[in-house]
Protein backbone atom coordinates (compact mmCIF):
# COMPACT_ATOMS: atom_id res chain seq x y z
CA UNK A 1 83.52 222.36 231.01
CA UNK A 2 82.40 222.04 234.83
CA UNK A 3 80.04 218.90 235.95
CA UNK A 4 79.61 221.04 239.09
CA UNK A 5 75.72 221.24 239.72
CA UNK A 6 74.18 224.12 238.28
CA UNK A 7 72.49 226.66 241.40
CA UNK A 8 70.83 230.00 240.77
CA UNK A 9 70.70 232.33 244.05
CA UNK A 10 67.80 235.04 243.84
CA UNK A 11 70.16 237.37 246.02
CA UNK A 12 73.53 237.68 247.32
CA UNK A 13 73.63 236.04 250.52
CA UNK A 14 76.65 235.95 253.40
CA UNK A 15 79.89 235.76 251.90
CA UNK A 16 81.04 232.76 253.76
CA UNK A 17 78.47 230.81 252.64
CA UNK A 18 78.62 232.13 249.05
CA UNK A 19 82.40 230.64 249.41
CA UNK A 20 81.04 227.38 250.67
CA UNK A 21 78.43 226.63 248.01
CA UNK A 22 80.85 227.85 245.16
CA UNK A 23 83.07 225.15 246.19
CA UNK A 24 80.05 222.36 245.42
CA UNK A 25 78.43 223.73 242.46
CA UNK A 26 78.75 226.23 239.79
CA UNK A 27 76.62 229.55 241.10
CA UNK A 28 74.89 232.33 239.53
CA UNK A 29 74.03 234.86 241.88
CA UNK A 30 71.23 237.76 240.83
CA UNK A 31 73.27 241.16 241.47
CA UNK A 32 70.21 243.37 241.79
CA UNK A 33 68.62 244.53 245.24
CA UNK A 34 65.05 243.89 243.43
CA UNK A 35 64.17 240.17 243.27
CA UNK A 36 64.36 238.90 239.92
CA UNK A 37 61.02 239.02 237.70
CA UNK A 38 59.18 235.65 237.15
CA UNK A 39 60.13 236.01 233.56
CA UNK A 40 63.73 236.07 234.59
CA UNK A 41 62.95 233.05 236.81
CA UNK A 42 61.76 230.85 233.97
CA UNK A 43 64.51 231.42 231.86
CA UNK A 44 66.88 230.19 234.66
CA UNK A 45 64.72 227.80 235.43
CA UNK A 46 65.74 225.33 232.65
CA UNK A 47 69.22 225.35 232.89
CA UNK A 48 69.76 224.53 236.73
CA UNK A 49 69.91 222.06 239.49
CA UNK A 50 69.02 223.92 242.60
CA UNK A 51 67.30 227.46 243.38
CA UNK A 52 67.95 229.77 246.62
CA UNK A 53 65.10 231.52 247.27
CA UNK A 54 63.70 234.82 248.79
CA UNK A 55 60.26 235.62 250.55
CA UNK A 56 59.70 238.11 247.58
CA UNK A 57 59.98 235.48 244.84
CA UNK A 58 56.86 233.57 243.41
CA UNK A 59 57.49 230.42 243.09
CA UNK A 60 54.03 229.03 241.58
CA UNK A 61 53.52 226.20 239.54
CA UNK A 62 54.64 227.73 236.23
CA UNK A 63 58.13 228.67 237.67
CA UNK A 64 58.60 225.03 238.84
CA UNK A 65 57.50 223.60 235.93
CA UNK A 66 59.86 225.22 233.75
CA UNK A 67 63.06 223.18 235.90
CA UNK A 68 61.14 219.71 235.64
CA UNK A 69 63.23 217.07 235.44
CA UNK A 70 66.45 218.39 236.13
CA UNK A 71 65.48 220.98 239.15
CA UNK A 72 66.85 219.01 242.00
CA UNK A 73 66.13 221.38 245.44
CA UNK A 74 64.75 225.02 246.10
CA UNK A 75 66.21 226.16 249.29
CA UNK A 76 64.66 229.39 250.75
CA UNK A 77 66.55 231.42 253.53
CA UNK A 78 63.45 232.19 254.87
CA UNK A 79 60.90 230.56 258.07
CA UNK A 80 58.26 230.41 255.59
CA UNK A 81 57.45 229.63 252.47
CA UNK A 82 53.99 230.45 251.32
CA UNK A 83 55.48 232.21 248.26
CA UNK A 84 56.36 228.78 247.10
CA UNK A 85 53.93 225.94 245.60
CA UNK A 86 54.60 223.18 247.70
CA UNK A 87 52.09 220.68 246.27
CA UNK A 88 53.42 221.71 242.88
CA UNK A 89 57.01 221.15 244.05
CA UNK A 90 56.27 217.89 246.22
CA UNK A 91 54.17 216.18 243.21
CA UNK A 92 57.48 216.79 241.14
CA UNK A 93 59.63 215.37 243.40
CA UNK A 94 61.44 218.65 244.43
CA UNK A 95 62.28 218.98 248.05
CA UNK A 96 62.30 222.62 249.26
CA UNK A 97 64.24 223.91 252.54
CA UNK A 98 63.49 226.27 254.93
CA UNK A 99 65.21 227.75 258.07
CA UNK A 100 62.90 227.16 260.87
CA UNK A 101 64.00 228.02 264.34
CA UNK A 102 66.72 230.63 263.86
CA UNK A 103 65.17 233.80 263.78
CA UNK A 104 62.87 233.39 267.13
CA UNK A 105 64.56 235.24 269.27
CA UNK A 106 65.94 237.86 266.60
CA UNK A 107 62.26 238.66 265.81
CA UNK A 108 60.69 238.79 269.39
CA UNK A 109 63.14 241.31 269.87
CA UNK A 110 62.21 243.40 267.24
CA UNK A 111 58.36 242.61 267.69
CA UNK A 112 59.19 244.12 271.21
CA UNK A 113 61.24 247.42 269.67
CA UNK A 114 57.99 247.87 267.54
CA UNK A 115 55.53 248.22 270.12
CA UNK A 116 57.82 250.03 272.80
CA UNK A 117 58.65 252.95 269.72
CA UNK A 118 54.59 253.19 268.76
CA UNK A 119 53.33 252.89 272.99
CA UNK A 120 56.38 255.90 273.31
CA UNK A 121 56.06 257.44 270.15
CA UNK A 122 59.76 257.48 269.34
CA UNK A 123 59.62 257.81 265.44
CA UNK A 124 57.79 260.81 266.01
CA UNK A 125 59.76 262.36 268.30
CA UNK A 126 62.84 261.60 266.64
CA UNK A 127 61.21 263.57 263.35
CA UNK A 128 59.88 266.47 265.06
CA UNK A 129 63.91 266.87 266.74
CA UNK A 130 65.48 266.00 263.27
CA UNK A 131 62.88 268.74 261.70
CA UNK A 132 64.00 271.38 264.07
CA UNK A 133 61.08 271.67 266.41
CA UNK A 134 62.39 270.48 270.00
CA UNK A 135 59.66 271.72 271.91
CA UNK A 136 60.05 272.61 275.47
CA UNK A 137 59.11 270.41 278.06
CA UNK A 138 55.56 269.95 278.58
CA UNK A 139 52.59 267.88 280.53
CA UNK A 140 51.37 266.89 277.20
CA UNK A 141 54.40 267.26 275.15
CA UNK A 142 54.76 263.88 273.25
CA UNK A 143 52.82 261.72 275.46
CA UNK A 144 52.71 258.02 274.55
CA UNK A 145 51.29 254.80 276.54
CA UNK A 146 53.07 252.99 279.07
CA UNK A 147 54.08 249.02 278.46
CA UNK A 148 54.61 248.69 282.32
CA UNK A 149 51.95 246.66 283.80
CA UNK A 150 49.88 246.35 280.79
CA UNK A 151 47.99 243.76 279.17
CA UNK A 152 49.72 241.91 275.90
CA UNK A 153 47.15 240.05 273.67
CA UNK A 154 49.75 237.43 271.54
CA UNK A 155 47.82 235.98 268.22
CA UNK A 156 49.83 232.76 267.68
CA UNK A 157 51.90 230.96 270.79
CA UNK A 158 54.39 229.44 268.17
CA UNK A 159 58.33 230.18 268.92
CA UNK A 160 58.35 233.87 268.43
CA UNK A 161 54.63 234.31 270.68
CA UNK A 162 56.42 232.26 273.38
CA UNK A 163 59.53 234.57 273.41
CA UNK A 164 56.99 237.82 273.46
CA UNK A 165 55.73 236.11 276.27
CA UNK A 166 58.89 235.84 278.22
CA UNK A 167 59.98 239.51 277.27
CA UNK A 168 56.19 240.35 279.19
CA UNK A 169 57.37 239.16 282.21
CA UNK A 170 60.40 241.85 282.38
CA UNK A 171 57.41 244.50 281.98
CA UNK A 172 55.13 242.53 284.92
CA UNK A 173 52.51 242.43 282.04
CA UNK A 174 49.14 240.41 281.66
CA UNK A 175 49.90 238.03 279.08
CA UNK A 176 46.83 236.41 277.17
CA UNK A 177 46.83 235.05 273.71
CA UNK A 178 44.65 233.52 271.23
CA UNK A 179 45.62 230.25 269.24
CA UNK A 180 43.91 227.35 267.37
CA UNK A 181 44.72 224.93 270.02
CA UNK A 182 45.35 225.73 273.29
CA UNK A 183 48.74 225.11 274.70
CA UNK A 184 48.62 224.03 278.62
CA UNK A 185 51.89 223.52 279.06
CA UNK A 186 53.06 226.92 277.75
CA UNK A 187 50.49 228.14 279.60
CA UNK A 188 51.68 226.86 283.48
CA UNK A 189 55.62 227.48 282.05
CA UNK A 190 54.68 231.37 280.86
CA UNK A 191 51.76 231.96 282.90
CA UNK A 192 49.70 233.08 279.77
CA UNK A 193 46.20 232.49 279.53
CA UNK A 194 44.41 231.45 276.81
CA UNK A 195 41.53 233.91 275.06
CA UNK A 196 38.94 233.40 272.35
CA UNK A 197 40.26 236.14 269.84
CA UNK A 198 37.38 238.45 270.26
CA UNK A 199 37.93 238.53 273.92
CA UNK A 200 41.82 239.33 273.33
CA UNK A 201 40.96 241.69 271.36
CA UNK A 202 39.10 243.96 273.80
CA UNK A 203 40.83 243.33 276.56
CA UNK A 204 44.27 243.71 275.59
CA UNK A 205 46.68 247.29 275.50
CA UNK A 206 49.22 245.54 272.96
CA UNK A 207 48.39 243.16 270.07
CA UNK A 208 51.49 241.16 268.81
CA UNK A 209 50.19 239.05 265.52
CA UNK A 210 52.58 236.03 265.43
CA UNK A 211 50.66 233.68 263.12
CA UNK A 212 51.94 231.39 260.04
CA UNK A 213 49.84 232.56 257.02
CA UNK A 214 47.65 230.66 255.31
CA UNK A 215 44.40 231.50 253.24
CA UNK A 216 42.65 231.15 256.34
CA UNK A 217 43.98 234.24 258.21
CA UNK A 218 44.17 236.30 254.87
CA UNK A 219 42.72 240.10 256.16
CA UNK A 220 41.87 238.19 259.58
CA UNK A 221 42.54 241.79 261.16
CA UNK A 222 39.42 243.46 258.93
CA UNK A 223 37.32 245.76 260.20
CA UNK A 224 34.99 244.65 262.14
CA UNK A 225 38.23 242.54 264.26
CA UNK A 226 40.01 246.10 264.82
CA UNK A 227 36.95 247.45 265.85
CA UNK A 228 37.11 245.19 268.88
CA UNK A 229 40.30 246.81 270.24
CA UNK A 230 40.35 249.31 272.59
CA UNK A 231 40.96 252.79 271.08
CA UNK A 232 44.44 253.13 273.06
CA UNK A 233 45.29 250.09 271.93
CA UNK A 234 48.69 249.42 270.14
CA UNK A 235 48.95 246.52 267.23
CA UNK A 236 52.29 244.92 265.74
CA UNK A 237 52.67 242.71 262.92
CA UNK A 238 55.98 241.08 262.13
CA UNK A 239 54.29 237.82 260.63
CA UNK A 240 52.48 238.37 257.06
CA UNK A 241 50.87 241.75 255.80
CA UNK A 242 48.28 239.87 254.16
CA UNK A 243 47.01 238.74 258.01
CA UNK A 244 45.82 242.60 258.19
CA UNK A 245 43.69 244.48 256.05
CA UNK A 246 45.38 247.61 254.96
CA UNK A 247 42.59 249.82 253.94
CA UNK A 248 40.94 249.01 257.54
CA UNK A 249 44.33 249.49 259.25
CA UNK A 250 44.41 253.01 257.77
CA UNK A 251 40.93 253.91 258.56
CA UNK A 252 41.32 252.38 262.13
CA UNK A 253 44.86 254.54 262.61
CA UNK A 254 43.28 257.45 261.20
CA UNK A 255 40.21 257.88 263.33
CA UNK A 256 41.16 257.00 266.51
CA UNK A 257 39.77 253.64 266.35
CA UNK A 258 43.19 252.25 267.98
CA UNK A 259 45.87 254.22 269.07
CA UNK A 260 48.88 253.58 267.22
CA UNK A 261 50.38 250.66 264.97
CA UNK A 262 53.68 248.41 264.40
CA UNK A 263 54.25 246.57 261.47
CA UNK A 264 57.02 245.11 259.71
CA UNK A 265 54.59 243.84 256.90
CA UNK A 266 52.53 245.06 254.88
CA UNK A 267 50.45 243.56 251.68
CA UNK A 268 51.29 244.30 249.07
CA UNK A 269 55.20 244.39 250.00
CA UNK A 270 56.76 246.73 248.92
CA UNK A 271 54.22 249.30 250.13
CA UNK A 272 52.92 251.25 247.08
CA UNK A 273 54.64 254.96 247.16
CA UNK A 274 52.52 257.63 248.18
CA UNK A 275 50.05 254.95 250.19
CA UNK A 276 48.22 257.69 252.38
CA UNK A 277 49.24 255.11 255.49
CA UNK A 278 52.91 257.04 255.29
CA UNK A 279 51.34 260.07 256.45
CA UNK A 280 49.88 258.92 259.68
CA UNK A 281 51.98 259.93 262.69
CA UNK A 282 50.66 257.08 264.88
CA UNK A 283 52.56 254.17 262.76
CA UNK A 284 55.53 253.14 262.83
CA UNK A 285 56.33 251.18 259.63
CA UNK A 286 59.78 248.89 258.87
CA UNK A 287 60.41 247.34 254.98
CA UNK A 288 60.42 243.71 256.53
CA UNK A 289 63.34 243.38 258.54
CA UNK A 290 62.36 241.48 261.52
CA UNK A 291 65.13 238.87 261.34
CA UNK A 292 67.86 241.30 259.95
CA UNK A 293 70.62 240.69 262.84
CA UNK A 294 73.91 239.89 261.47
CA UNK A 295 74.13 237.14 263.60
CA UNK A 296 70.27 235.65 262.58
CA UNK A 297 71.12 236.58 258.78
CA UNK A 298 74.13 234.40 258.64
CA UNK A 299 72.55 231.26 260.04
CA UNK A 300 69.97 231.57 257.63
CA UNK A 301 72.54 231.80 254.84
CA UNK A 302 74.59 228.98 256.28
CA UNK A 303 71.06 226.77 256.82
CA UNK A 304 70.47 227.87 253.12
CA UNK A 305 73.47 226.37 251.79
CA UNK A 306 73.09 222.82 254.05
CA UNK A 307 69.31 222.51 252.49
CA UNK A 308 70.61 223.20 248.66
CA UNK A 309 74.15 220.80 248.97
CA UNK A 310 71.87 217.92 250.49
CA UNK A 311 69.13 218.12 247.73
CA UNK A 312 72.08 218.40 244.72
CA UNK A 313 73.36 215.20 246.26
CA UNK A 314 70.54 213.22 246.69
CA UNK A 315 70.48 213.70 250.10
CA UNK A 316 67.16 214.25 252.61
CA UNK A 317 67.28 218.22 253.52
CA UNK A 318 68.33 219.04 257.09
CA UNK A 319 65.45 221.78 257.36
CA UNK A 320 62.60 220.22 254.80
CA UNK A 321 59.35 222.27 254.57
CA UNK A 322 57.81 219.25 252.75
CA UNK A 323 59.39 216.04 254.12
CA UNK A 324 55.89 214.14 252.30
CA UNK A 325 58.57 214.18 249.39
CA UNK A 326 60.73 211.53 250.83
CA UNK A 327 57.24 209.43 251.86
CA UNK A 328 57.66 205.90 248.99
CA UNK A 329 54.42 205.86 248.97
CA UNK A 330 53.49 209.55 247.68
CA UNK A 331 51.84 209.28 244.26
């Protein structure tokens, strides 16, 4: 009989860490590539100290409920955590970890390999070799948009809009962006300039969407916003899906309206099979893998494990989304 604390993981994560938290505590982990269903989740729930946590796992009140007393910690090896109820969590005394920080750069990068494949239409190109049809050279063969000396529109001047803006300056691009409060110091260190988000919106070539989601940016990107965008214009999402609205995405990508799309996200995730969006030639479409470096994954995993050894021992979390938890005087 172990008095280990109990810790169920919603996924394998790096093997070194795996190693390091099965020294601590005794570990479940869920096998499957699919996240575990919410039913599955409250019958582990019960039985266990500490959760890891995905992006793709809901975490609502119900789920936490079902650990009360005994869950000590969620830990999530993700930036965000809007999957998770943190007023639920915080009311119970649960303190839930994040990994804020690590995956800036990692994502900028890919945020920048999105809109240089949909401006050059790579994707497509690489299909129409793969499918046998390497056409000769031609004027118009394949023509795309150039990044060179264009202007980038960034929605959100948080870590990862920052490092866009620094990539820019590599490309001699315009930088503006668009942000609920307006960042002058960023502004004389990146020489951005700030935009309302209608004016962005029309004057930029690129729009890079680098926003934390909340209810008040759900379907920000409707209609009437990607209306707004120049028709050559290229958009890229590697925040939430749920920031655009995927029926006006499609009809905007379809006729013209803009010229071509990037997105790492989409809502719902996964993207339904057979969504008509998988036909369009001018999108270029990744299942969500933004931070997936080797290097960024493991420092995630490693943050992961710090966060759910320091809740199991009683312990303030190195990387605490809700820190209110700790406050004496919370209710």
């Amino acid at each position: 009989m172990t008095n280990k604390p109990r810790v169920f993981v919603t996924r394998r994560i790096h093997p070194e860490a795996e190693a390091k938290l099965a020294e601590a505590a005794d570990v479940e982990f869920w096998q499957e590539s699919t996240p575990p269903s919410k039913q599955t989740l409250l019958e582990k729930l019960p039985a266990i100290n500490g959760l890891i946590t995905m992006l793709s796992d809901p975490i609502d009140a119900e789920v936490i409920g079902a650990g009360v007393p005994d869950l000590k910690v969620i830990a999530q090896m993700a930036v965000g955590y809007d999957n998770i109820d943190i007023t639920t969590a915080t009311t119970n005394g649960i303190p839930v970890g994040h990994t804020p920080g690590v995956l800036t750069e990692t994502t900028a990068d890919f945020a920048w390999a999105l809109m240089m494949a949909a401006a050059r239409r790579v994707i497509e190109a690489d299909n129409e070799v793969r499918g046998g049809r390497w056409q000769p050279w031609g004027p118009d063969v394949l023509t795309g948009m150039d990044v060179y000396g264009k202007t980038l529109g960034i929605i959100g001047l948080g870590r990862i809009g920052k490092a866009m803006a620094r990539r820019a300056r590599g490309f001699s691009m315009q930088v503006i962006y668009f942000d609920n409060h307006r960042d002058p110091e960023a502004e004389a260190e990146l020489d951005v300039e700030y935009s309302p988000l209608g004016e962005l919106l029309t004057r930029s070539d690129f729009v890079s969407i680098h926003l934390y989601y909340s209810p008040e940016v759900h379907h920000l990107f409707n209609r009437d916003r990607l209306s707004q965008m120049k028709s050559t214009a290229v958009l890229v999402n590697t925040a939430r899906g749920a920031i655009v609205d995927p029926d006006a995405l499609f009809e905007a990508l379809q006729s013209g309206q803009i010229g071509a799309a990037g997105i790492d996200v989409f809502d719902p995730e996964p993207i339904p099979a057979g969504h008509p969006i998988l036909k369009l030639k001018n999108l270029v479409i990744t299942p969500h893998i933004a931070s997936a470096s080797k290097e960024t994954r493991q420092k995630m995993a490693f943050m992961t494990v710090e966060n759910i050894l320091a809740g199991l021992n009683g312990q303030p979390l190195p990387y605490c989304a809700n820190p209110q938890v700790y406050d004496s005087d919370r209710s």
